[in-house]
Protein backbone atom coordinates (compact mmCIF):
# COMPACT_ATOMS: atom_id res chain seq x y z
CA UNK A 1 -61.60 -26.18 30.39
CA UNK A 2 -61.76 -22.41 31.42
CA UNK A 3 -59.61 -22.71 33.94
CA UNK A 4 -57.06 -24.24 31.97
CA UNK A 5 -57.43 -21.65 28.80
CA UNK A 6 -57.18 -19.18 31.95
CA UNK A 7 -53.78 -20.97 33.46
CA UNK A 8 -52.36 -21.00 30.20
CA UNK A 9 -53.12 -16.97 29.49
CA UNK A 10 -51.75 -16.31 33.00
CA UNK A 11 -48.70 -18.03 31.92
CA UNK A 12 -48.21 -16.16 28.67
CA UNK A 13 -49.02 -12.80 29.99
CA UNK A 14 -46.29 -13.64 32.61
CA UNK A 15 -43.71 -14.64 30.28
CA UNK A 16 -44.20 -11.53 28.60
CA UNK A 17 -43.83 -9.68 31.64
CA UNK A 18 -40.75 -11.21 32.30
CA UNK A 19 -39.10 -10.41 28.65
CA UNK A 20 -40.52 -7.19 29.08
CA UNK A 21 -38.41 -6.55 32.34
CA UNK A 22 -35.47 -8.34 30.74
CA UNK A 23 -35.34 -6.01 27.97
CA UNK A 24 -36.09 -2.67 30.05
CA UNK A 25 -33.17 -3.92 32.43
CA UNK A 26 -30.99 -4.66 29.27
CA UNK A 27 -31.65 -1.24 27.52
CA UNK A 28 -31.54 0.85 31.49
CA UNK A 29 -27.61 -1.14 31.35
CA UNK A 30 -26.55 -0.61 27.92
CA UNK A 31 -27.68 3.39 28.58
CA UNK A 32 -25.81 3.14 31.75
CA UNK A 33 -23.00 1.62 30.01
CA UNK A 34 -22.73 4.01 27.33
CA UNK A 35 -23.35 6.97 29.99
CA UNK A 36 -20.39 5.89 32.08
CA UNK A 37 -18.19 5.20 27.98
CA UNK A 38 -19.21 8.72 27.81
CA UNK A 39 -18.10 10.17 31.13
CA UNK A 40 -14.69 8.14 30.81
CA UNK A 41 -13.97 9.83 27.64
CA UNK A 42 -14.82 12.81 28.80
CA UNK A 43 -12.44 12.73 31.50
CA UNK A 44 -9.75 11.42 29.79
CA UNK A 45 -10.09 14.37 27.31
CA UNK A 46 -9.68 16.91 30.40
CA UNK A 47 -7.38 14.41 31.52
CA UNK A 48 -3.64 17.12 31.16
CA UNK A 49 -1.38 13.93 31.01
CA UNK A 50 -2.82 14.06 27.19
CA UNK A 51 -3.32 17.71 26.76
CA UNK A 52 0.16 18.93 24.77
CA UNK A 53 0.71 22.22 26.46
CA UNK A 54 3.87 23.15 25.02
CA UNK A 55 6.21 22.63 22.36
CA UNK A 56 9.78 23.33 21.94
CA UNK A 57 12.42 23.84 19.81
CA UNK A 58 15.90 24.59 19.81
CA UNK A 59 19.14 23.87 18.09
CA UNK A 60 22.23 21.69 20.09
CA UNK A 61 25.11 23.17 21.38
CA UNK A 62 28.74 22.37 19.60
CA UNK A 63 28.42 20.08 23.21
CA UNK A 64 25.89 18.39 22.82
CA UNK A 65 26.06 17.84 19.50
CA UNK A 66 29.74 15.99 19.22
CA UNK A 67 27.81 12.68 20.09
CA UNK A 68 25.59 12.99 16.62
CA UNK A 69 28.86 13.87 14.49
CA UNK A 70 29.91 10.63 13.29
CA UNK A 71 31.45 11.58 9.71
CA UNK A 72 31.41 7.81 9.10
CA UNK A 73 27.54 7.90 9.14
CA UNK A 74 27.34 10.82 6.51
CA UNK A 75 30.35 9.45 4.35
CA UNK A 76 28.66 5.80 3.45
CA UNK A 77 27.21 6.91 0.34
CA UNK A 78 30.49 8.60 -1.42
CA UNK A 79 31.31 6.65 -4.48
CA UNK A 80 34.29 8.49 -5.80
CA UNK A 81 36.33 11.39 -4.84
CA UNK A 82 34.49 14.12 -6.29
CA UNK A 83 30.73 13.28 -6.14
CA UNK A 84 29.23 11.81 -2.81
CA UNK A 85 25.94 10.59 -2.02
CA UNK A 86 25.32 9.93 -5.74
CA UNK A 87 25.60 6.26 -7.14
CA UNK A 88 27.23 5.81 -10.40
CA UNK A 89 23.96 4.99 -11.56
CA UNK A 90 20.65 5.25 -9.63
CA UNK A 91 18.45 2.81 -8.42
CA UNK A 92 15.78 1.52 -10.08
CA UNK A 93 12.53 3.14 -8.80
CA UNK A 94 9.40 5.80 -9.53
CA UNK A 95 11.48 8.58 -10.02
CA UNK A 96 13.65 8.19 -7.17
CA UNK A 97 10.67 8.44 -4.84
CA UNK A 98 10.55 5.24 -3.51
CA UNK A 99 9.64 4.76 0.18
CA UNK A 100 11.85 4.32 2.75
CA UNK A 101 12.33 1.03 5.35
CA UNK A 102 14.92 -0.78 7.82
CA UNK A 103 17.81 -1.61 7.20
CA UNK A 104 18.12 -5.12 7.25
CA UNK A 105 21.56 -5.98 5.80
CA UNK A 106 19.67 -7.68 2.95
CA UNK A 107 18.71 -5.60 0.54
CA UNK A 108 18.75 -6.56 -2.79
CA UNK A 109 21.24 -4.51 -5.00
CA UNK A 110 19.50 -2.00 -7.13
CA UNK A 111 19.21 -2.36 -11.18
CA UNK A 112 20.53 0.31 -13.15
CA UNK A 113 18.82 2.97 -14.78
CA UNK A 114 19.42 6.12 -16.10
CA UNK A 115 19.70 9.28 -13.35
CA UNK A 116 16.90 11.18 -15.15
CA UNK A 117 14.37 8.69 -13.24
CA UNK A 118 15.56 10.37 -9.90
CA UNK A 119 14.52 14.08 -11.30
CA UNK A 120 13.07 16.03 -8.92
CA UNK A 121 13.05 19.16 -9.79
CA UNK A 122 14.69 21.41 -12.37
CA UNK A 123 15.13 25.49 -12.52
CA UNK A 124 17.57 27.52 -14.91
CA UNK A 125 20.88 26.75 -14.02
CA UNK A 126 20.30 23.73 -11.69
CA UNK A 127 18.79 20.03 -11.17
CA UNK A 128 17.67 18.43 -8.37
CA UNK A 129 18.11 14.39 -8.15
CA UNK A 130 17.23 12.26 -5.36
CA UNK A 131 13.90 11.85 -2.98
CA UNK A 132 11.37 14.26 -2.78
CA UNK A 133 9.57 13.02 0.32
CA UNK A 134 11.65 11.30 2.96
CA UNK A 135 9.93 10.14 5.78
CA UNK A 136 12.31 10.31 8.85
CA UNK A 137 10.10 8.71 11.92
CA UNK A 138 7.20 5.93 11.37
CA UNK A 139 4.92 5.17 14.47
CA UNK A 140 7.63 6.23 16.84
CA UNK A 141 10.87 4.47 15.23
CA UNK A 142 13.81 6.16 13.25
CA UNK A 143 13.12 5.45 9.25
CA UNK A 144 16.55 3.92 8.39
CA UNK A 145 17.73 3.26 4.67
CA UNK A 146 21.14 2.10 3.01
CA UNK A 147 19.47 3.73 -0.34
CA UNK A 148 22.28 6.13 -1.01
CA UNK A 149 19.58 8.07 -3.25
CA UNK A 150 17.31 8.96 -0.40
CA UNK A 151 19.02 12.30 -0.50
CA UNK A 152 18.79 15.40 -2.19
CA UNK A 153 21.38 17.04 -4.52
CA UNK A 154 20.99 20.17 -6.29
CA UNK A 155 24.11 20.03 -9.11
CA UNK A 156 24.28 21.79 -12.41
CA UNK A 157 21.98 21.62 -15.54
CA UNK A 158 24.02 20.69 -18.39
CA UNK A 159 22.93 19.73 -22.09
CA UNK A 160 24.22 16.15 -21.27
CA UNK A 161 21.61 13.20 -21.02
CA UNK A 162 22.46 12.27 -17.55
CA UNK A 163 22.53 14.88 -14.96
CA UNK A 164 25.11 13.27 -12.45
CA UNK A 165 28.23 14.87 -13.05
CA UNK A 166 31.46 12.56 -12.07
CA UNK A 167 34.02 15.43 -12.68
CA UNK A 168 33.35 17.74 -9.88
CA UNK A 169 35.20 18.58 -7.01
CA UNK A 170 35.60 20.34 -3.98
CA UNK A 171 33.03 19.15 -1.63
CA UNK A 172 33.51 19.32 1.52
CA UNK A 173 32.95 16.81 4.45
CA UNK A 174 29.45 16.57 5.97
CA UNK A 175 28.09 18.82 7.81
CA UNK A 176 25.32 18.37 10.29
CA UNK A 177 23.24 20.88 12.10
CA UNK A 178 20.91 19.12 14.87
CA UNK A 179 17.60 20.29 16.60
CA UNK A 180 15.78 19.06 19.71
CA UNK A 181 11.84 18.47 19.78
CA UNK A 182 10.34 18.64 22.99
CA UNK A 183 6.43 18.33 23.64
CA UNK A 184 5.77 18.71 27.12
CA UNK A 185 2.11 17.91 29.11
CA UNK A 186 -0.29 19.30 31.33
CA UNK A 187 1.61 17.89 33.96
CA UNK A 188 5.09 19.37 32.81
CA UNK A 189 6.29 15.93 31.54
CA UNK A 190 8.14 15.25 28.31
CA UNK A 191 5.96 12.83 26.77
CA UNK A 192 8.11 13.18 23.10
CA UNK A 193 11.49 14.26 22.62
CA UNK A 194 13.76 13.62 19.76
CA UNK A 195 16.69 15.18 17.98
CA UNK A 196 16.46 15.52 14.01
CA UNK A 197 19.83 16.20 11.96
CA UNK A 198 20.32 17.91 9.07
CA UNK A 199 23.38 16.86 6.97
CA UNK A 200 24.76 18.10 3.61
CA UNK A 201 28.02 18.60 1.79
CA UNK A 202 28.69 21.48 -0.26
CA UNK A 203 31.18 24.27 -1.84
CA UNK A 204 30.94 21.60 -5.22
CA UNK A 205 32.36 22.87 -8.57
CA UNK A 206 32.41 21.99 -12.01
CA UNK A 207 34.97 23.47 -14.21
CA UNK A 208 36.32 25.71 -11.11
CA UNK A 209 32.74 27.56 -11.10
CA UNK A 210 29.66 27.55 -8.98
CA UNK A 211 28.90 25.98 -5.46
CA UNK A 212 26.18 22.87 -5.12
CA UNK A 213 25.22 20.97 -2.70
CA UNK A 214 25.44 17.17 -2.18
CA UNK A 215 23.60 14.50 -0.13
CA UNK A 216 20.89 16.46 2.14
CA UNK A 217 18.93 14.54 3.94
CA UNK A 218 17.42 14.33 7.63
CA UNK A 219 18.08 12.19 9.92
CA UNK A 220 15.71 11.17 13.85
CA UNK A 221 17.10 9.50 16.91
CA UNK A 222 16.90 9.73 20.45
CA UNK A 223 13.15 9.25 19.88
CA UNK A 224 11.82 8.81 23.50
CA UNK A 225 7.99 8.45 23.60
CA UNK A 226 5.92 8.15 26.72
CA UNK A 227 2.77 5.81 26.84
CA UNK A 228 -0.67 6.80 25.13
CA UNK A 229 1.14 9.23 22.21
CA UNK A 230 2.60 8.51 18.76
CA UNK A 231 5.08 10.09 16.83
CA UNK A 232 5.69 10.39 12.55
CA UNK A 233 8.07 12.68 10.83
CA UNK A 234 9.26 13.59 7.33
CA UNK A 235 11.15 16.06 5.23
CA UNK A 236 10.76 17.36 1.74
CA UNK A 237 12.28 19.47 -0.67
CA UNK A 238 9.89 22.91 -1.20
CA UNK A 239 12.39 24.53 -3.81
CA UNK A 240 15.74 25.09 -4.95
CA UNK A 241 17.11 28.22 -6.43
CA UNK A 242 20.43 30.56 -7.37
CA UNK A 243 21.38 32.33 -4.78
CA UNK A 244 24.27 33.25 -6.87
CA UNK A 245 24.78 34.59 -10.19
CA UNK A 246 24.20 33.71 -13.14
CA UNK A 247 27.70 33.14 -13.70
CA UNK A 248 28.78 31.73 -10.71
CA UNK A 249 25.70 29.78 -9.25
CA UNK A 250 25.48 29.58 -5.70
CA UNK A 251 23.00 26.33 -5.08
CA UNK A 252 20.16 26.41 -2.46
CA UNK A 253 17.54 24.23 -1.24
CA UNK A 254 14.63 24.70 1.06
CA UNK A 255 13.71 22.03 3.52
CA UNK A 256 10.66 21.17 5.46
CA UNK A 257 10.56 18.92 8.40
CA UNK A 258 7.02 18.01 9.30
CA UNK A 259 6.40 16.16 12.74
CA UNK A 260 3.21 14.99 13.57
CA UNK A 261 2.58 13.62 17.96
CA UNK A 262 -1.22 11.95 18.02
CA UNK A 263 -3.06 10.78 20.93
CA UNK A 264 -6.81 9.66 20.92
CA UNK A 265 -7.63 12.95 22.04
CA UNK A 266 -5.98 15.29 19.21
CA UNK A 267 -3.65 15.39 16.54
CA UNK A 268 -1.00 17.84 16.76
CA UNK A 269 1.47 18.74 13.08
CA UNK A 270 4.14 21.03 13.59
CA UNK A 271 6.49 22.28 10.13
CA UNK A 272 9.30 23.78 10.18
CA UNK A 273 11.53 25.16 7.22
CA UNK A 274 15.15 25.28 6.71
CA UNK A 275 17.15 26.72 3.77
CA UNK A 276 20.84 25.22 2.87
CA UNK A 277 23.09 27.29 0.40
CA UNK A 278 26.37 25.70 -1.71
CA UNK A 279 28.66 27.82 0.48
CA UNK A 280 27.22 25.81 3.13
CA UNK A 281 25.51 28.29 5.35
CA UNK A 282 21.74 26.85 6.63
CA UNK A 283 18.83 28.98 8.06
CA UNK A 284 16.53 28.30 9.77
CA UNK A 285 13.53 29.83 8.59
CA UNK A 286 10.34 31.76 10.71
């Protein structure tokens, strides 16, 4: 009978061993798993093919820029002779702030509703109508919309109830001005590049007096994106102003283009401002 109760301690104090073992080996590899998790990372932090080490800037040349000048691309959203980019009457939506997606061909038509929905932003002598915040780039692909109101266009203040104005004249074409991004690695590759455009119309008059501007909006494509990094971009209108007189108001608009490249090591957001006038000269600004 001892020697049974004595088997049958020997047994359980051996089974406990064992789990004891088992679970020292288990926690000795999950530390040694977590240790090596830890190293990885590490490394691939100091790794330079993620480190951004440069970024750069700089505007096309009349060259290089002929391939982005289709006029038929800025001309889709003219709806008359004198105002373009401006629907007879606006889409439906939040204030004109509604967010952008692909163009699929299918779209349903918008409902109408008065232009003081697409109100923006008003000073003295001038409105602003359109989209606020146009995102330009999602997760690496061109935003692309057939929404003729996700624009900006900074036109005259008048007493009357809707702010689009049908009877002015004298806009020009579009015009585009176009901008290369370049991030470049530790190991001097180009892991993002793209080219952003900037297009407008302006020199538009009511009554023979004032220049406004018409349909700004920016634009992304050659978006090339190497493996591991991520790229979103946007633009917004900051302000608008008179960069004329108070008799014969000179429109302007200031632009921000925000581009954001992410990796799981950082997250890199770069701004940069332009400002557009009615007589259709655009700065870039420091």
């Amino acid at each position: 009978m001892k020697m049974q109760n004595l088997t049958r301690l020997t047994l359980i104090a051996l089974i406990a061993v064992s789990a004891l073992n088992v679970d020292a080996a288990s926690a000795k590899s999950s530390l040694k798993f977590k240790t090596i998790a830890h190293t990885k990372k590490k490394e691939l932090l100091q790794d330079p093919y993620f480190q951004v080490k440069s970024v750069k800037i700089r505007e096309l040349t009349d060259e290089e820029a002929l391939e982005f000048n289709d006029i038929s691309i800025g001309t889709k959203g003219f709806t008359g002779p004198n105002i373009p980019n401006i629907p007879p009457v606006p889409p439906a939506g939040n204030g004109g702030a509604t967010e952008l997606t692909a163009v699929t061909g299918n779209e349903p038509q918008p409902s109408p509703r008065g232009a003081i929905d697409s109100i923006i932003m008003v000073i003295d002598k001038l409105i602003a109508i359109g989209q606020k915040i146009m995102p330009t780039i999602k997760e690496g692909r061109a935003v692309v919309t057939n929404n003729p109101m996700a624009s900006v266009s900074v036109l005259p203040r008048t007493d009357a109830k809707d702010p689009v104005v049908h009877d002015m004249g004298g806009w020009t074409i579009p015009v585009s001005k176009h901008y290369k991004i370049v991030y470049n690695n530790g190991l001097g590759m180009e892991v993002v590049s793209f080219v952003y455009s900037i297009t407008y119309q302006y020199n538009g008059s009511m009554d023979g007096k004032g220049k406004y501007l018409a349909g700004i909006r920016a634009s992304a494509r050659n978006i090339t994106i190497s493996w591991g990094f991520d790229l979103d971009a946007s633009s917004q209108l900051l302000q608008i102003s008179n960069v004329g007189t108070q008799q014969n108001v000179v429109a302007g608009a200031t632009i921000e283009m925000s581009y954001t490249v992410k990796n799981f090591t950082r997250t890199i957001t770069t701004n940069e401002s332009f400002f557009v006038a009615g007589d259709g000269r655009l700065w870039k600004l420091d």
